[in-house]
Every structure is written in structure tokens, then in C-alpha cells.
Protein backbone atom coordinates (compact mmCIF):
# COMPACT_ATOMS: atom_id res chain seq x y z
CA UNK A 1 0.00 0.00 0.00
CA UNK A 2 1.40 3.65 -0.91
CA UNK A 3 1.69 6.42 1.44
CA UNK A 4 0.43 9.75 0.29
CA UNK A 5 3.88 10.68 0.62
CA UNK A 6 4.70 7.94 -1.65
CA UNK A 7 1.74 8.98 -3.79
CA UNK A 8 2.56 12.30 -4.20
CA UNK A 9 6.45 11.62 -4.80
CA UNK A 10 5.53 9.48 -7.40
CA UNK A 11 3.23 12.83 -8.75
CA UNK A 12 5.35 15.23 -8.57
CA UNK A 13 8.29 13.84 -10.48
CA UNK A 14 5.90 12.56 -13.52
CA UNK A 15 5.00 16.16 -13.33
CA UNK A 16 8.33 17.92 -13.16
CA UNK A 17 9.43 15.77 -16.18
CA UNK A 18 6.89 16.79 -18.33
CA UNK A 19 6.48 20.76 -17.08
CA UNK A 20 10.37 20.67 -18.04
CA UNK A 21 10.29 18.92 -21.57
CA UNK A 22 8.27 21.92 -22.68
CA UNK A 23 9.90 24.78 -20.82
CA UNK A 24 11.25 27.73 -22.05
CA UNK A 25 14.56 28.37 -20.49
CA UNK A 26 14.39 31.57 -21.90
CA UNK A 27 11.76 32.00 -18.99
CA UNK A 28 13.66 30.62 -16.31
CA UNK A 29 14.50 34.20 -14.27
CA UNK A 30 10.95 35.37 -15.50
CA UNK A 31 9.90 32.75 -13.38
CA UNK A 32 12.22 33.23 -10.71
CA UNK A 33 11.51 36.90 -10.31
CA UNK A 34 8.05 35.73 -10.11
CA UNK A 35 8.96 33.95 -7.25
CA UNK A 36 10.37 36.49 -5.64
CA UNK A 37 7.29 38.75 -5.42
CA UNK A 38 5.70 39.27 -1.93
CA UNK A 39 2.58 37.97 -3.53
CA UNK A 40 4.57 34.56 -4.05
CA UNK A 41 7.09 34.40 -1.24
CA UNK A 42 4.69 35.74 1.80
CA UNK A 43 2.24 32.98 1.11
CA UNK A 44 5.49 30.34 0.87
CA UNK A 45 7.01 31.71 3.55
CA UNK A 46 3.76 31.46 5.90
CA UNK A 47 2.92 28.18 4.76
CA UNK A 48 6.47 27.12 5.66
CA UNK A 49 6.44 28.35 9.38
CA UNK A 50 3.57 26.07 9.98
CA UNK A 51 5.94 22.82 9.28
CA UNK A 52 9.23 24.16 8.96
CA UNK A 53 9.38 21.87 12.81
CA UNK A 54 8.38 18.69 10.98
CA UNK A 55 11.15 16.10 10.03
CA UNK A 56 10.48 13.72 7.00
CA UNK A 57 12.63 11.75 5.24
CA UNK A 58 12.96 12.63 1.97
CA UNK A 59 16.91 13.25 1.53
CA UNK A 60 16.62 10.88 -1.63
CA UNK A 61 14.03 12.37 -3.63
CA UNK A 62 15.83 16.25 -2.43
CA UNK A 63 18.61 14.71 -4.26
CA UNK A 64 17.14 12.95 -7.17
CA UNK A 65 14.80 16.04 -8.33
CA UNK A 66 17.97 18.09 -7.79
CA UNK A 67 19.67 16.13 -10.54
CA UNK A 68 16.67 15.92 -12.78
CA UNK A 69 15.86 19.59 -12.29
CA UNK A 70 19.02 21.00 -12.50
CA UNK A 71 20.19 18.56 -15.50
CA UNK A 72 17.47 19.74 -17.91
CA UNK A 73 17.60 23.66 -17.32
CA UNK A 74 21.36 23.95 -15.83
CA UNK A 75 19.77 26.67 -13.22
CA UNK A 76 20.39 25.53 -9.66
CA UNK A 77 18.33 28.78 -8.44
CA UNK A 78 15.47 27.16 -9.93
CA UNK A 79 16.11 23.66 -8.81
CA UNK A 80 16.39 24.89 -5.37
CA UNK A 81 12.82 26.64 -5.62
CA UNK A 82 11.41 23.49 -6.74
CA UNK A 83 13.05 21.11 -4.20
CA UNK A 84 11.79 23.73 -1.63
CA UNK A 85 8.40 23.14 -2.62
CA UNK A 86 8.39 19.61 -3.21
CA UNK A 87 9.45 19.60 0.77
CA UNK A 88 6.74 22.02 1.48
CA UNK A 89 4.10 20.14 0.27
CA UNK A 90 5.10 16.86 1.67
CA UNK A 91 5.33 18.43 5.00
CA UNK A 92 1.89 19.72 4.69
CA UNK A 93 0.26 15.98 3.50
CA UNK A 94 -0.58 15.18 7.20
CA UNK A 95 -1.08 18.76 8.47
CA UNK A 96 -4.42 21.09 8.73
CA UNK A 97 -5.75 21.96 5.03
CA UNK A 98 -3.87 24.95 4.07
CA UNK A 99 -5.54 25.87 0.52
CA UNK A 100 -2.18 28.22 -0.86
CA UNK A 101 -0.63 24.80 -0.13
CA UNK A 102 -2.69 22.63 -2.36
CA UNK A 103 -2.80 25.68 -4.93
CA UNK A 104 1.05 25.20 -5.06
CA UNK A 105 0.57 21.18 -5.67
CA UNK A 106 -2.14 21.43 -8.24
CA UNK A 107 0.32 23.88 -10.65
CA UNK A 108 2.83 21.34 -10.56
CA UNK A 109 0.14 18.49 -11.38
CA UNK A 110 -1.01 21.14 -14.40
CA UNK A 111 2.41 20.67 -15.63
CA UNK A 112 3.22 24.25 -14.85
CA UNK A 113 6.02 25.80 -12.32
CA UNK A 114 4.08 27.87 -9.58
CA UNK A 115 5.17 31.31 -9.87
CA UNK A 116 3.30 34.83 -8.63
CA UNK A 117 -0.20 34.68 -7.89
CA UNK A 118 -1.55 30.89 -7.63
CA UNK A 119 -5.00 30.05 -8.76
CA UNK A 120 -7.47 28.50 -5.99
CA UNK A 121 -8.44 25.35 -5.94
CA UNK A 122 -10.97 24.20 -3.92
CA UNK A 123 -10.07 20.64 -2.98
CA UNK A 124 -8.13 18.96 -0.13
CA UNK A 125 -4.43 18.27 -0.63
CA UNK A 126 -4.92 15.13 0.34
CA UNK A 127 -7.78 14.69 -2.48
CA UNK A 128 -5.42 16.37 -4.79
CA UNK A 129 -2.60 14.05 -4.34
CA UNK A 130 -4.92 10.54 -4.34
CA UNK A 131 -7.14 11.84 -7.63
């Protein structure tokens, strides 16, 4: 039997492979910019403080998406960003719903990397991640 953690590992790199296939690498400090917006970090940064306490292990998959990440766009900014999310979320699979939180999750699963303002989604993480 899979864990969501398991589940949404599993997610998130079928994901990541396909959002970076089609990137634009021309894009890649649009995107980080993006990132770097209050509207972006405050929301990361809040959701973070909730579970930055929380230990997981997920060293591994850190590492592996590193790799992946940083092998198809050579930008280690942006494979940091996206580690740092991957982390986020999985620390937030067992916690209270937190809605910016699943946001962030569903743009990865639309095969796009979460940047600026996130659109809503109005579904559990946990739904999210076992859909």
C-alpha cells in the first residue's frame, strides 16, 4: 500500500518531467523573479512556518529532483525553488488543510512551475494528491 507521501512523490516527479520537456529556459528568471514577489514568497514563507518543525525523510528524492531539475535547465536557483516546494508540500500531506498549499501542488500536477499569484483550488491536498 502507498503512502500519500509515496503517492505524491511518485506525482510530482511525472510532473516535473513533463512541465520541463516543454519549458522555455528563456523563462527561467521570468519565473524566478516571479517567485520572488511578496505575492509569491509571503504565502510560501507562511505556509512554511507552519511545518518548517516537521522532520520527513525525503533526503533521496531532495537529491534525485535536484539532478533531474538541474540537468534539464542547468539553473540551480530554480532547482532549489522546486526542491523547496516539493518539501513544502510533503510536510503539509498530514497537516491542517492549508488551501495556498494545495494551490502550489495542483500547478505542478497542471504541468506548470508555480510562480506569482496561484490560482485557488478548492479541494483537499490530500484529495489532490490521491485523484
Amino acid at each position: 500500500m502507498n503512502t500519500p507521501l509515496e503517492i505524491f512523490t511518485k506525482k510530482f516527479e511525472t510532473a516535473i518531467k513533463t512541465t520541463l520537456d516543454a519549458i522555455d529556459l528563456d523563462a527561467i528568471d521570468d519565473i524566478l523573479d516571479a517567485r520572488d514577489t511578496d505575492a509569491f514568497s509571503e504565502l510560501w514563507m507562511k505556509a512554511w512556518k507552519k511545518v518548517e518543525h516537521k522532520q520527513i525523510n525525503i533526503d533521496a528524492q531532495r537529491e534525485e529532483f535536484f539532478k533531474l531539475i538541474f540537468s534539464k535547465t542547468q539553473s540551480s536557483d530554480l532547482a532549489a525553488y522546486l526542491i523547496e516546494d516539493f518539501e513544502l508540500i510533503a510536510k503539509h500531506l498530514n497537516e491542517e488543510d492549508n488551501n495556498w498549499v494545495t494551490s502550489l501542488c495542483a500547478t505542478y500536477f497542471e504541468h506548470e512551475i508555480p510562480h506569482g499569484e496561484l490560482k485557488t483550488k478548492k479541494i483537499k491536498l490530500i484529495e489532490l494528491i490521491t485523484q
